[in-house]
PDB file of N, CA and C in Angstrom:
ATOM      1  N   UNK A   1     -40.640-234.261  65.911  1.00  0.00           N
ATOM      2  CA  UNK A   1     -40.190-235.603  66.177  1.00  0.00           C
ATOM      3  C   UNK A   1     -41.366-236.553  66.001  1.00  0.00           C
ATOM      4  N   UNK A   2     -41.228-237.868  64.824  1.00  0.00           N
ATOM      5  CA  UNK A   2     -42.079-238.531  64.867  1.00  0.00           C
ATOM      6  C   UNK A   2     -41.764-239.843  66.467  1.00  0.00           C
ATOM      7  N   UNK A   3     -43.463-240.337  66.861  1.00  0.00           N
ATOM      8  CA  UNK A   3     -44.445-240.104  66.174  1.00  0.00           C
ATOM      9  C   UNK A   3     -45.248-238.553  67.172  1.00  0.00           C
ATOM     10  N   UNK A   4     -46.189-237.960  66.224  1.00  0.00           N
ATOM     11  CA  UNK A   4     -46.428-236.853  66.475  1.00  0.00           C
ATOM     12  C   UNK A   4     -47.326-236.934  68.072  1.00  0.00           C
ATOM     13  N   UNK A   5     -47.531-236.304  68.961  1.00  0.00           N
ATOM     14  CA  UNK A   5     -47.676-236.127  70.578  1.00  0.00           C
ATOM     15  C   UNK A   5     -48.761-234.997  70.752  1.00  0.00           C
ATOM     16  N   UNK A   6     -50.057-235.708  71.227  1.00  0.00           N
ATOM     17  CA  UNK A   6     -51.081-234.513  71.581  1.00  0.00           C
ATOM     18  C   UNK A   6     -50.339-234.151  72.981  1.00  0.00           C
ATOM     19  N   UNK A   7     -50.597-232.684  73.140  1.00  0.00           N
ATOM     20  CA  UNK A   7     -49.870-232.815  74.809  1.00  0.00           C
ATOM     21  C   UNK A   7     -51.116-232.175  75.950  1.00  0.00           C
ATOM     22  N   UNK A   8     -51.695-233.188  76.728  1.00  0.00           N
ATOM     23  CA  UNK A   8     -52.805-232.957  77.342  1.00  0.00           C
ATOM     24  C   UNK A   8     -52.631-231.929  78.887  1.00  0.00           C
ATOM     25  N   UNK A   9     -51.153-231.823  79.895  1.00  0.00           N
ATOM     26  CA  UNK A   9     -51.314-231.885  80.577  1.00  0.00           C
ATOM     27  C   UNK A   9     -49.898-231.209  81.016  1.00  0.00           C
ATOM     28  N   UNK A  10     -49.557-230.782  81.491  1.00  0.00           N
ATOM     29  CA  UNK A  10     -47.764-229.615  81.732  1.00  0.00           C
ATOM     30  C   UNK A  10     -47.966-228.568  83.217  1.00  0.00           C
ATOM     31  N   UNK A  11     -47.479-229.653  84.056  1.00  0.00           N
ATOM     32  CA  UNK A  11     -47.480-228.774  85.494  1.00  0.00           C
ATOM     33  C   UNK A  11     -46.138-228.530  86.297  1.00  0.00           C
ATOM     34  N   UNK A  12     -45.319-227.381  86.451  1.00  0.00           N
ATOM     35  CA  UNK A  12     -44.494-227.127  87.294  1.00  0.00           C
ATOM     36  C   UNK A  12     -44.501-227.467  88.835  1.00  0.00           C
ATOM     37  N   UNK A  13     -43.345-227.980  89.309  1.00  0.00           N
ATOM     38  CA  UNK A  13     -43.154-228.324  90.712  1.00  0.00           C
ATOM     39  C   UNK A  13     -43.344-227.025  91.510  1.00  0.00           C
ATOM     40  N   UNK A  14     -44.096-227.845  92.601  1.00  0.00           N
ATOM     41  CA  UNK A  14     -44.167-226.173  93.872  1.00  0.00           C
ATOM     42  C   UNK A  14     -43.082-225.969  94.541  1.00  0.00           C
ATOM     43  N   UNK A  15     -41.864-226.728  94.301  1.00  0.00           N
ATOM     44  CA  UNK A  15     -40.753-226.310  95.033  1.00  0.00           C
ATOM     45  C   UNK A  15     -40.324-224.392  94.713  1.00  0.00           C
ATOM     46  N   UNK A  16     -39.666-224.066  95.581  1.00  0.00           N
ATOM     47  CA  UNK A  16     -39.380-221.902  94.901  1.00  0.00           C
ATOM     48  C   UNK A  16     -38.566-222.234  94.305  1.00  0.00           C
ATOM     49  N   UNK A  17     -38.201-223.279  93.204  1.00  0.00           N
ATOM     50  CA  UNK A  17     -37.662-222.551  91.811  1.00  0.00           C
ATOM     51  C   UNK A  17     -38.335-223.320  90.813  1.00  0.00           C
ATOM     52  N   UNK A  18     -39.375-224.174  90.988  1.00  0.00           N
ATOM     53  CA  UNK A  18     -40.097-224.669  90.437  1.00  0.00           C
ATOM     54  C   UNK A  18     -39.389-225.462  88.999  1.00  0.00           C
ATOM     55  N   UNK A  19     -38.418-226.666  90.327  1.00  0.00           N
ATOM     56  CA  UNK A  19     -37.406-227.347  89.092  1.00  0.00           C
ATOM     57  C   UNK A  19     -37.656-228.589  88.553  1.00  0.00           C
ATOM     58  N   UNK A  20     -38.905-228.803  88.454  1.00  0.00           N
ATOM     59  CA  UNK A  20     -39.647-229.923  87.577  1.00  0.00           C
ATOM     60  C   UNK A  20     -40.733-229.587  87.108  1.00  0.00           C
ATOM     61  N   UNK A  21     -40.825-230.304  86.028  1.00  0.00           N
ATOM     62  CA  UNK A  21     -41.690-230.245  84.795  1.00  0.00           C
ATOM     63  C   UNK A  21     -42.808-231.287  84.729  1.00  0.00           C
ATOM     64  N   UNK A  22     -44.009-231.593  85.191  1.00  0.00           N
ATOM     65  CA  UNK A  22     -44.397-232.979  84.725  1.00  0.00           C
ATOM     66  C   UNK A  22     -45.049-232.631  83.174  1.00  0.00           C
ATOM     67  N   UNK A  23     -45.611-233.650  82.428  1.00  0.00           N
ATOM     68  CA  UNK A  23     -45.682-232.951  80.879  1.00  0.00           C
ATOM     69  C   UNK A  23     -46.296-234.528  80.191  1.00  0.00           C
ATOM     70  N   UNK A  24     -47.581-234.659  79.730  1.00  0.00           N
ATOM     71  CA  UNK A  24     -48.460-236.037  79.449  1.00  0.00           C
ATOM     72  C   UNK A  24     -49.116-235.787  78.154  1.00  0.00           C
ATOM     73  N   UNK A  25     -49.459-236.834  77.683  1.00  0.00           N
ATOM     74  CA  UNK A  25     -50.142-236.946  76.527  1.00  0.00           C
ATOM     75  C   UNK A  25     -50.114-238.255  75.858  1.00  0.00           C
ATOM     76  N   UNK A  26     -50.419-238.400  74.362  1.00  0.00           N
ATOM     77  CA  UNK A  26     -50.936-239.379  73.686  1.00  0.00           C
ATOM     78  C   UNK A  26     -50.566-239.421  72.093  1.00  0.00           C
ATOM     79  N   UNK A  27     -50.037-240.444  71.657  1.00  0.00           N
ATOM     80  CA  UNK A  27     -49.523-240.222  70.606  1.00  0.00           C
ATOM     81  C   UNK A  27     -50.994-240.127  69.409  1.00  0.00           C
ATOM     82  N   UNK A  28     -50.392-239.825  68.273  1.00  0.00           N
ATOM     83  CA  UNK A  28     -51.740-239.434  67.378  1.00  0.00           C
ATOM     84  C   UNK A  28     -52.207-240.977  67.254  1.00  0.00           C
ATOM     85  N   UNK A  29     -51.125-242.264  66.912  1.00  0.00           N
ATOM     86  CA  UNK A  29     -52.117-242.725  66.271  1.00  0.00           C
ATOM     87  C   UNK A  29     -52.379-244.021  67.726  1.00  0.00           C
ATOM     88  N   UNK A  30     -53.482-244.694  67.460  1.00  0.00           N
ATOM     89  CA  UNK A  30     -54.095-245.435  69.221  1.00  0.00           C
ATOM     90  C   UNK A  30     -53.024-246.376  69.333  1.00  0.00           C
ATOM     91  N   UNK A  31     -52.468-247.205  68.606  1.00  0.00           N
ATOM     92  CA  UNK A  31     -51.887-248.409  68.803  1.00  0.00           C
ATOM     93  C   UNK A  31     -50.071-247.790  69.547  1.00  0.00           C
ATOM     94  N   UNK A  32     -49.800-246.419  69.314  1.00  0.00           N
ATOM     95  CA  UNK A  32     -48.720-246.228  69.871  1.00  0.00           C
ATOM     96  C   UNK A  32     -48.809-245.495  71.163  1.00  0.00           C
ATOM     97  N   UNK A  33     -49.725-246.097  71.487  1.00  0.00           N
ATOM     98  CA  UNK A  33     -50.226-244.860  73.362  1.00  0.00           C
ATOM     99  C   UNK A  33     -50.590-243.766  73.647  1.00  0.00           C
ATOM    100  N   UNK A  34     -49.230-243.634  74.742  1.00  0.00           N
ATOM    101  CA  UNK A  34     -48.679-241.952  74.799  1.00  0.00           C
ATOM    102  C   UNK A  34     -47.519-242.069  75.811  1.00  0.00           C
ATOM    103  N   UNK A  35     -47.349-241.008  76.537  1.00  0.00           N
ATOM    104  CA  UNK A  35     -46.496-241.091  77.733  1.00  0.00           C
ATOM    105  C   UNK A  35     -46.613-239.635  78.732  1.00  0.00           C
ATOM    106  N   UNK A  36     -45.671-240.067  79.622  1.00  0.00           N
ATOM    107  CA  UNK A  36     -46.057-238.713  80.629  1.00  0.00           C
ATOM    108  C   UNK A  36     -43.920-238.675  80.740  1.00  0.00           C
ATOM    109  N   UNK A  37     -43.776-237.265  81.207  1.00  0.00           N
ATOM    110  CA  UNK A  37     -42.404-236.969  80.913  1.00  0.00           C
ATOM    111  C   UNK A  37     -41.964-236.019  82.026  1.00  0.00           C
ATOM    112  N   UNK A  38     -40.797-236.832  83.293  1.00  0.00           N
ATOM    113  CA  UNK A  38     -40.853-235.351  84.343  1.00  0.00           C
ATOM    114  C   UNK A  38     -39.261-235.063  83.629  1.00  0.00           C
ATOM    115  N   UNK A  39     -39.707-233.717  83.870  1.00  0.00           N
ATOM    116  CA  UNK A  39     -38.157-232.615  82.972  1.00  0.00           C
ATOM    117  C   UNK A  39     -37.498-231.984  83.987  1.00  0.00           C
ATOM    118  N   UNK A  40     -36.365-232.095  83.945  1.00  0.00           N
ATOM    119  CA  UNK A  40     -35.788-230.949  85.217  1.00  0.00           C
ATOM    120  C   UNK A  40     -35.662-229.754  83.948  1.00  0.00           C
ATOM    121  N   UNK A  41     -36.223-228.231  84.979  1.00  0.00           N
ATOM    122  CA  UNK A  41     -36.045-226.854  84.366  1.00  0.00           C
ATOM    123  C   UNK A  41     -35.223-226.604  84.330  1.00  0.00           C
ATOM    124  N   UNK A  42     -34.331-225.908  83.554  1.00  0.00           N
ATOM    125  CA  UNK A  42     -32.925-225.401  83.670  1.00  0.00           C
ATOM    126  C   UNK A  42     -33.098-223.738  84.354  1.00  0.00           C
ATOM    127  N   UNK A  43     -34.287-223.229  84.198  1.00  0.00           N
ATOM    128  CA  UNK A  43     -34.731-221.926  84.752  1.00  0.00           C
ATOM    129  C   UNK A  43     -34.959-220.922  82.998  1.00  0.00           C
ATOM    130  N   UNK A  44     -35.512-220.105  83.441  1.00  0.00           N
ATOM    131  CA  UNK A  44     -35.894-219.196  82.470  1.00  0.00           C
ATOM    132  C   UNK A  44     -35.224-218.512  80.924  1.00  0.00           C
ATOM    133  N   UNK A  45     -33.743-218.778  81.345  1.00  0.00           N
ATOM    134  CA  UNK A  45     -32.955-218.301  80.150  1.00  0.00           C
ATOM    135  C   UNK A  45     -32.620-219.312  78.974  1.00  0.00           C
ATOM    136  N   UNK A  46     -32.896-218.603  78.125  1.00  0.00           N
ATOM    137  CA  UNK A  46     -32.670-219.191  76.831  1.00  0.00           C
ATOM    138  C   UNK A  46     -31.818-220.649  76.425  1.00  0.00           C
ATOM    139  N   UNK A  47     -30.260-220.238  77.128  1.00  0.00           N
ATOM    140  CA  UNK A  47     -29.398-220.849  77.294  1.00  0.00           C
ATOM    141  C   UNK A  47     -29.527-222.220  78.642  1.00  0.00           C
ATOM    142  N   UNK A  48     -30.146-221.915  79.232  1.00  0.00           N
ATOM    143  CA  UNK A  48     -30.132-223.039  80.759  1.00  0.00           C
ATOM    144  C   UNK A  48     -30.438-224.047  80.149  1.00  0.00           C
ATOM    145  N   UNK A  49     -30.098-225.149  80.721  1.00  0.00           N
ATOM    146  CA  UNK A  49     -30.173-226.649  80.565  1.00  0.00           C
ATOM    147  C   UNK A  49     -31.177-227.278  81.295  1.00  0.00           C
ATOM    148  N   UNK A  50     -32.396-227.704  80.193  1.00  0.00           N
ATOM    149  CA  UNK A  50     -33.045-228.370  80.960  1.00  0.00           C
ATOM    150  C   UNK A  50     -32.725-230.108  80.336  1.00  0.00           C
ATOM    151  N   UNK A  51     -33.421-231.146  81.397  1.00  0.00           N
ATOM    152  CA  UNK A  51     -33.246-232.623  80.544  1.00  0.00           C
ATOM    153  C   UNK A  51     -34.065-233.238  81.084  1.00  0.00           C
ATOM    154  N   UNK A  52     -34.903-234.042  80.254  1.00  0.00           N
ATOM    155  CA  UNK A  52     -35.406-235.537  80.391  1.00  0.00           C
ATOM    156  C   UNK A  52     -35.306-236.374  82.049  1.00  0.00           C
ATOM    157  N   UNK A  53     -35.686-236.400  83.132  1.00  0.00           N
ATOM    158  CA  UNK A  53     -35.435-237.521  84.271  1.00  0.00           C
ATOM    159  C   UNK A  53     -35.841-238.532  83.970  1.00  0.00           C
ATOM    160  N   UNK A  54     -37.202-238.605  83.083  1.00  0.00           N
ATOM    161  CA  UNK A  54     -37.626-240.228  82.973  1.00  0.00           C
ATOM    162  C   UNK A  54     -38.922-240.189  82.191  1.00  0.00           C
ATOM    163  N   UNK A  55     -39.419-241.375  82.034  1.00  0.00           N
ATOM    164  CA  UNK A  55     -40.103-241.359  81.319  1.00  0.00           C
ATOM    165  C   UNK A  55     -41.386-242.338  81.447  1.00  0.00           C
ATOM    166  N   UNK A  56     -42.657-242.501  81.669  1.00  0.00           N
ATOM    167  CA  UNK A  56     -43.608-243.215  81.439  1.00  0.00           C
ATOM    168  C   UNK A  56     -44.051-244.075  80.591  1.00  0.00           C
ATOM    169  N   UNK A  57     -43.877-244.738  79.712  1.00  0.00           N
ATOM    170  CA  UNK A  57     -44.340-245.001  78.275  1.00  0.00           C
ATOM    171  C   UNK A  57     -45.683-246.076  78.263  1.00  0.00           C
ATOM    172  N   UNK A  58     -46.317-245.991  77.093  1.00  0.00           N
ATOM    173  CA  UNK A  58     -47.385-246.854  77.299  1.00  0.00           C
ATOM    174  C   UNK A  58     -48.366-246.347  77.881  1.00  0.00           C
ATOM    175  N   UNK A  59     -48.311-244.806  78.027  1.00  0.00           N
ATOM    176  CA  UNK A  59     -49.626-244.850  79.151  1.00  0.00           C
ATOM    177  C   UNK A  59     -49.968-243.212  78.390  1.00  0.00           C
ATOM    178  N   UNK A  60     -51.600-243.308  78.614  1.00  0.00           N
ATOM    179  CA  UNK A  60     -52.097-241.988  77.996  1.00  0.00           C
ATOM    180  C   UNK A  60     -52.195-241.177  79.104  1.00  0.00           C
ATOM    181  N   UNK A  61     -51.308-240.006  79.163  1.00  0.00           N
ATOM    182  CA  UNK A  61     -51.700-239.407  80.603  1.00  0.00           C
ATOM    183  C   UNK A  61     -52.625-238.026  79.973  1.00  0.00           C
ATOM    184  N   UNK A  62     -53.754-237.688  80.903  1.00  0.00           N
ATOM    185  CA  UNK A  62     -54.191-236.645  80.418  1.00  0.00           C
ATOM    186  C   UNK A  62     -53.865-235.954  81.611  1.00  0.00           C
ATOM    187  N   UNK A  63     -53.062-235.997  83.130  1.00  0.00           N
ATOM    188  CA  UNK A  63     -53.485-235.127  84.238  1.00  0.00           C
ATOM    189  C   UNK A  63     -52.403-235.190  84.684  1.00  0.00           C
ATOM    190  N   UNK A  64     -51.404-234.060  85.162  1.00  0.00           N
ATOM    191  CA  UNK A  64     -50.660-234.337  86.502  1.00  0.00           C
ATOM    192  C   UNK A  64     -50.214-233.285  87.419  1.00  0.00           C
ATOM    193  N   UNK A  65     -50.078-233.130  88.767  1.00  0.00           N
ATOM    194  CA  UNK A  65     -50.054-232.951  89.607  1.00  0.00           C
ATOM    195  C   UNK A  65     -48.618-232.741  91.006  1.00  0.00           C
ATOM    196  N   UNK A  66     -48.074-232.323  91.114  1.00  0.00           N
ATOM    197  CA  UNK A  66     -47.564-232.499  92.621  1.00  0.00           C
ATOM    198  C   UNK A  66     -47.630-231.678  93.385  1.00  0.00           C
ATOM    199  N   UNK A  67     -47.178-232.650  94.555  1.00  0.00           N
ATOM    200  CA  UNK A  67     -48.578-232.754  96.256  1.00  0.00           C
ATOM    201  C   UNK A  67     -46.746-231.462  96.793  1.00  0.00           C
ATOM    202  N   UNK A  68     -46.911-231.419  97.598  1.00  0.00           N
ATOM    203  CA  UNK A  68     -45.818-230.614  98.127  1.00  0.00           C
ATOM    204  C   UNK A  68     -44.430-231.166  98.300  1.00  0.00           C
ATOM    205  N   UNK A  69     -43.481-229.996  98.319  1.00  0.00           N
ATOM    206  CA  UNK A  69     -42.148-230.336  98.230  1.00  0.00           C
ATOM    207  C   UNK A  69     -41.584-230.941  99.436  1.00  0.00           C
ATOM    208  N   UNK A  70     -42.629-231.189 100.925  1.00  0.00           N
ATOM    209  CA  UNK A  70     -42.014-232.172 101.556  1.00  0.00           C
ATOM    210  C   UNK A  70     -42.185-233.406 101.314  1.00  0.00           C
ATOM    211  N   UNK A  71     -43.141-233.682 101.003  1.00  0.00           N
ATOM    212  CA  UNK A  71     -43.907-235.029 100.177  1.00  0.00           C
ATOM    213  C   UNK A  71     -43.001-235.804  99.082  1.00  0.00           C
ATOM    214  N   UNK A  72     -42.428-235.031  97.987  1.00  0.00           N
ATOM    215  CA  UNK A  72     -42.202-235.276  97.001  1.00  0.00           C
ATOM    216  C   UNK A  72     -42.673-236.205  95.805  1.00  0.00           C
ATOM    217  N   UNK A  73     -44.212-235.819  96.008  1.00  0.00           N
ATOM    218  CA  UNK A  73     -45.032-237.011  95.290  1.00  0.00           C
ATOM    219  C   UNK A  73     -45.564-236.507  94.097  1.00  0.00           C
ATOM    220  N   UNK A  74     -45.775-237.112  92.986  1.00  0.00           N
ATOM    221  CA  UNK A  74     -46.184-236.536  91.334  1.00  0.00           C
ATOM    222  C   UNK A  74     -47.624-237.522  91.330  1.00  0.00           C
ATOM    223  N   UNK A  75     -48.558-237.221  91.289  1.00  0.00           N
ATOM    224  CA  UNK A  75     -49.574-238.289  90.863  1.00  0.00           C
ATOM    225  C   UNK A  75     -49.907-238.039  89.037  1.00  0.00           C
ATOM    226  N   UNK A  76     -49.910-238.973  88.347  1.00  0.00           N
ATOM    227  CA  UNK A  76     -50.630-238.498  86.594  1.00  0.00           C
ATOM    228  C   UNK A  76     -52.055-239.261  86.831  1.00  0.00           C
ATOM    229  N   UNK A  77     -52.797-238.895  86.187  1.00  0.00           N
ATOM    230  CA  UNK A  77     -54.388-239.809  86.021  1.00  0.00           C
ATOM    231  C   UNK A  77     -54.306-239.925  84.071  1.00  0.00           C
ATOM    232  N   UNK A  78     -54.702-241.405  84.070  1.00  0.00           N
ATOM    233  CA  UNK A  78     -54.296-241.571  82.654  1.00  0.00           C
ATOM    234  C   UNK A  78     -55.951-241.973  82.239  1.00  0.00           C
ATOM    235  N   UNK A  79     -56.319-242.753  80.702  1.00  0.00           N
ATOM    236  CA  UNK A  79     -57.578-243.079  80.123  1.00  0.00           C
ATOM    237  C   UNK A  79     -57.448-244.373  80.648  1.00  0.00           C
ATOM    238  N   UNK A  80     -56.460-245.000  81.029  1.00  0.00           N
ATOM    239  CA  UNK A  80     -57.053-246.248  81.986  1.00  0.00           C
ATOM    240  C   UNK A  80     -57.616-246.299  82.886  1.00  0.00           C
ATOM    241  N   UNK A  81     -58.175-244.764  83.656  1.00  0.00           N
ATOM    242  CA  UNK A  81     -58.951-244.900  84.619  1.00  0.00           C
ATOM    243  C   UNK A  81     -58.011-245.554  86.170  1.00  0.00           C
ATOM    244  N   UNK A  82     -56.761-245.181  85.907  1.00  0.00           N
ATOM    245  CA  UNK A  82     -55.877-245.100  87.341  1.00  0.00           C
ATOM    246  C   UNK A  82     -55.158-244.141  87.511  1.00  0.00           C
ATOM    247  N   UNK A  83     -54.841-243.954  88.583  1.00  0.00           N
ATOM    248  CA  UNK A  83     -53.629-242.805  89.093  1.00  0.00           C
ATOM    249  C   UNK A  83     -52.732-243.283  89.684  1.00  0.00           C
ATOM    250  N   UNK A  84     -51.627-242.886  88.615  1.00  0.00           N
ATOM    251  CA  UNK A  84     -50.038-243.389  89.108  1.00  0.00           C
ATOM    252  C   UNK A  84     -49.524-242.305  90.217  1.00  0.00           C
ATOM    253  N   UNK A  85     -48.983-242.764  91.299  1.00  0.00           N
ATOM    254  CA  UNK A  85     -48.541-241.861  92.224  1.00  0.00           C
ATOM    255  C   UNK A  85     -46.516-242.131  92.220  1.00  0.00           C
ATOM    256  N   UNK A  86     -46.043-241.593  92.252  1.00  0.00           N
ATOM    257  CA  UNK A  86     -44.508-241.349  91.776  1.00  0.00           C
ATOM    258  C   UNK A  86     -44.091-241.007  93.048  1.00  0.00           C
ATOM    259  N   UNK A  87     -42.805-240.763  93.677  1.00  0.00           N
ATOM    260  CA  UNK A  87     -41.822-240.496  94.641  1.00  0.00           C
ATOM    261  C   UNK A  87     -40.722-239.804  93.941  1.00  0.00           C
ATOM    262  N   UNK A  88     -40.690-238.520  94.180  1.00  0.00           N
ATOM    263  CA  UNK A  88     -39.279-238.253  93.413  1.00  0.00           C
ATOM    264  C   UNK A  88     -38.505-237.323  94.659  1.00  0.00           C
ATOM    265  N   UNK A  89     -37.633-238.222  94.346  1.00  0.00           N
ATOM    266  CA  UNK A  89     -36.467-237.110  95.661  1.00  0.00           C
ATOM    267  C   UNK A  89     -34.913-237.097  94.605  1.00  0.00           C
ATOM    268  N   UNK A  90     -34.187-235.918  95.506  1.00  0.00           N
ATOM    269  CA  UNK A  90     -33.080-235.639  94.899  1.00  0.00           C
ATOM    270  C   UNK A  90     -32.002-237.053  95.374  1.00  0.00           C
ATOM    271  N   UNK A  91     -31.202-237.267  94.897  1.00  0.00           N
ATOM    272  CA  UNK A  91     -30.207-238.391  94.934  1.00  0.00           C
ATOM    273  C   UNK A  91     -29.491-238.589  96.535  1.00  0.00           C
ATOM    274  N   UNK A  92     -29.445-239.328  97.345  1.00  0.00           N
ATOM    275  CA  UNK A  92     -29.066-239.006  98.546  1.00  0.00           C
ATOM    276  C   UNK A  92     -29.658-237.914  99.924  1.00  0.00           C
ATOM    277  N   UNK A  93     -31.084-238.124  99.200  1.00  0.00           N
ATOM    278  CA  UNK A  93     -31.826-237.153 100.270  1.00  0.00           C
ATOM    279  C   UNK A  93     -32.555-238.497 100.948  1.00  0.00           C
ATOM    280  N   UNK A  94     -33.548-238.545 101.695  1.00  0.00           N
ATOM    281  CA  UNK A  94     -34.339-239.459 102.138  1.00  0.00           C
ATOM    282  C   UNK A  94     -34.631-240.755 101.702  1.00  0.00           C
ATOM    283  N   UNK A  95     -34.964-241.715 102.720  1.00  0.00           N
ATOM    284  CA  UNK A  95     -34.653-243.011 101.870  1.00  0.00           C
ATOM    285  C   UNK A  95     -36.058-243.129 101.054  1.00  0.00           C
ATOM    286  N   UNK A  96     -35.632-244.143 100.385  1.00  0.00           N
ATOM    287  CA  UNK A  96     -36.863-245.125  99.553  1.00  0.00           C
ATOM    288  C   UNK A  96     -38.327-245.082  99.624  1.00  0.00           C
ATOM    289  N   UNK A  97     -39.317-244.630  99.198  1.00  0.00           N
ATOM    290  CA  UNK A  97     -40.023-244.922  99.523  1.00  0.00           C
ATOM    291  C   UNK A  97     -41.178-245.455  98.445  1.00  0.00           C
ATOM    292  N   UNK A  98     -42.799-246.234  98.625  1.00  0.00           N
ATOM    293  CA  UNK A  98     -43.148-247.386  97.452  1.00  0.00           C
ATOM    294  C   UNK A  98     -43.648-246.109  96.622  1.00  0.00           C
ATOM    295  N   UNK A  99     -43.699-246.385  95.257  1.00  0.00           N
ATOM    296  CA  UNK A  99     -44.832-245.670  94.671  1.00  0.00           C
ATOM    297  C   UNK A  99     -45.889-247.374  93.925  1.00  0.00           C
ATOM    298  N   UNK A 100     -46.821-246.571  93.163  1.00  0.00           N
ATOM    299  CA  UNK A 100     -47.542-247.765  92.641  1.00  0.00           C
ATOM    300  C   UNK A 100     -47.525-247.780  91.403  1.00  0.00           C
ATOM    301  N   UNK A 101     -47.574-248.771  90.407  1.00  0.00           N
ATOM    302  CA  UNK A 101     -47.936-249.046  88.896  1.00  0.00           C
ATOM    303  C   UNK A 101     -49.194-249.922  88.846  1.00  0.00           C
ATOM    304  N   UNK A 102     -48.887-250.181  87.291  1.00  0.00           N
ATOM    305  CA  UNK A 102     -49.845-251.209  87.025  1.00  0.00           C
ATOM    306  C   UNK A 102     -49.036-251.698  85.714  1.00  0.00           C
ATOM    307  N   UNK A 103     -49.293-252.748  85.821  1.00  0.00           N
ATOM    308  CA  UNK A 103     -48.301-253.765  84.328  1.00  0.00           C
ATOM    309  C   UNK A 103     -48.693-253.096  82.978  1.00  0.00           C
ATOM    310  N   UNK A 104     -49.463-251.960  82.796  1.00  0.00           N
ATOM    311  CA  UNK A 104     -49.777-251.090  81.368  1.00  0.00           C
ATOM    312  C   UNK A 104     -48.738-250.588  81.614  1.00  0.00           C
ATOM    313  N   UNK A 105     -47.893-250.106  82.280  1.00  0.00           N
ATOM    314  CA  UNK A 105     -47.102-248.655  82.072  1.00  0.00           C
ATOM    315  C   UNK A 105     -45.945-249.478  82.975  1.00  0.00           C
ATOM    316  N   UNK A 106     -44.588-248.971  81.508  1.00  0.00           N
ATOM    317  CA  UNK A 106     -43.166-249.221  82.071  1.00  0.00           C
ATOM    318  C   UNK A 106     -42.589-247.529  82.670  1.00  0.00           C
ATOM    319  N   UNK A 107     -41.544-247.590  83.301  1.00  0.00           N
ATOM    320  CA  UNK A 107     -40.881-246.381  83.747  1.00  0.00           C
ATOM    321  C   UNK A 107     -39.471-246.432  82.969  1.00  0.00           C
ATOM    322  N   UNK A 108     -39.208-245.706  82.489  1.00  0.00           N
ATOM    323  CA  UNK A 108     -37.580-245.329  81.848  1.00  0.00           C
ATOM    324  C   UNK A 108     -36.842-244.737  82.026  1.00  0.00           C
ATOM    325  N   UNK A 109     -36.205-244.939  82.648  1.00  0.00           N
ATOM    326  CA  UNK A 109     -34.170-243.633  82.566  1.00  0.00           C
ATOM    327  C   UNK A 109     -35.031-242.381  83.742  1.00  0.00           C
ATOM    328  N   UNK A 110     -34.949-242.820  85.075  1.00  0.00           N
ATOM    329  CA  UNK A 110     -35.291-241.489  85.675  1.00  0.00           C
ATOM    330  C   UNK A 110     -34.167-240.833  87.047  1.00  0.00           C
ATOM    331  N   UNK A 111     -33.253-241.118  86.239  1.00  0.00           N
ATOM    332  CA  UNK A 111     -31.695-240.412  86.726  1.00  0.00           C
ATOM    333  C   UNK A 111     -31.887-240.223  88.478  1.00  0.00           C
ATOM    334  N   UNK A 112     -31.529-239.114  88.442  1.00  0.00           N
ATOM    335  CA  UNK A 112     -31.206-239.184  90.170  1.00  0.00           C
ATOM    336  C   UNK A 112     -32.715-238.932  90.949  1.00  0.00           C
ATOM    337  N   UNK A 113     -34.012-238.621  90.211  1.00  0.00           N
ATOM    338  CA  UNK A 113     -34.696-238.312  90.446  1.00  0.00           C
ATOM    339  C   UNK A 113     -35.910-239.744  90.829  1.00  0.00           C
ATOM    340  N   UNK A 114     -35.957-240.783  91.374  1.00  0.00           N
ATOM    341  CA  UNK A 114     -36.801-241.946  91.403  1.00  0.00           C
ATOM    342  C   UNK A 114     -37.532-242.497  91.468  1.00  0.00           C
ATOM    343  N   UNK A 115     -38.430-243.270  90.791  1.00  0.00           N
ATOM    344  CA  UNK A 115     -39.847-243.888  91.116  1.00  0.00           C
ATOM    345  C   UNK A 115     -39.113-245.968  90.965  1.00  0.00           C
ATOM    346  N   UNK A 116     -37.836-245.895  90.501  1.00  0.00           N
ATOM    347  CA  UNK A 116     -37.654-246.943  90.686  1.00  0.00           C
ATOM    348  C   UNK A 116     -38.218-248.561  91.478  1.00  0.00           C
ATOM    349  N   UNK A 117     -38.728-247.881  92.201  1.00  0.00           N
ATOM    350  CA  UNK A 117     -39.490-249.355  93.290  1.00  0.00           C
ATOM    351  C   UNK A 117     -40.780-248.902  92.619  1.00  0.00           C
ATOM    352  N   UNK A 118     -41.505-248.680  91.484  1.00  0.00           N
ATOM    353  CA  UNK A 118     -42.899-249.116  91.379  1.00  0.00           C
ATOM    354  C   UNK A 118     -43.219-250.360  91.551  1.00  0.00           C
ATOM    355  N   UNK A 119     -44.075-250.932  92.062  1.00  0.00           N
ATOM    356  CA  UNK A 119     -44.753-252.206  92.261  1.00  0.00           C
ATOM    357  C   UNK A 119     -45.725-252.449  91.156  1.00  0.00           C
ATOM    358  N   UNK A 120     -45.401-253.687  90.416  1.00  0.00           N
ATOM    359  CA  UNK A 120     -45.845-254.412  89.037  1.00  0.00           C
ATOM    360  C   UNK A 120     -47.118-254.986  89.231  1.00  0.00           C
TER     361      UNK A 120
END
């Protein structure tokens, strides 16, 4: 799939079935970024369904991370020299809570899974 994607960075959730993906990098050429990508696993078989929750864009992530499954926090560290910290809970579990941005980096399509309230 153009455009072509160095991929710096691919860490499984510590939850016991380990059903997220975080997954970062940088596109080849400078003027088109990169992005960071959390995936729900479908699990090990060939056939399982995994998909897309959302998406980072604009941002070179080389690092990411999550803190424990009571927490539900993803941090990425990108070449801007910040660390985005994320909130992801399942749909109707616990309320709201802030994560942080910075006006480099938009968030896209992150289904039931949310960072929705980043602060701009």
């Amino acid at each position: 799939q153009e455009p072509a994607c160095f991929l710096y960075t691919a860490r499984f959730s510590k939850d016991p079935h380990n059903s997220l993906i975080a997954a970062g990098g940088s596109f080849a050429s400078k003027e088109d970024g990169g992005e960071a990508k959390i995936l729900q696993y479908g699990g090990p078989a060939a056939t399982a369904p995994s998909k897309c929750l959302g998406t980072v864009v604009d941002y070179t992530c080389l690092s990411a991370d999550f803190a424990s499954t009571q927490t539900g926090l993803l941090a990425l560290g990108g070449t801007d020299g910040r660390v985005r910290i994320m909130s992801l809970k399942p749909e109707g579990s616990r309320p709201a809570t802030q994560g942080y941005g910075s006006f480099h980096s938009k968030l896209s399509g992150l289904g039931s899974h949310s960072s929705d309230h980043l602060e701009k």
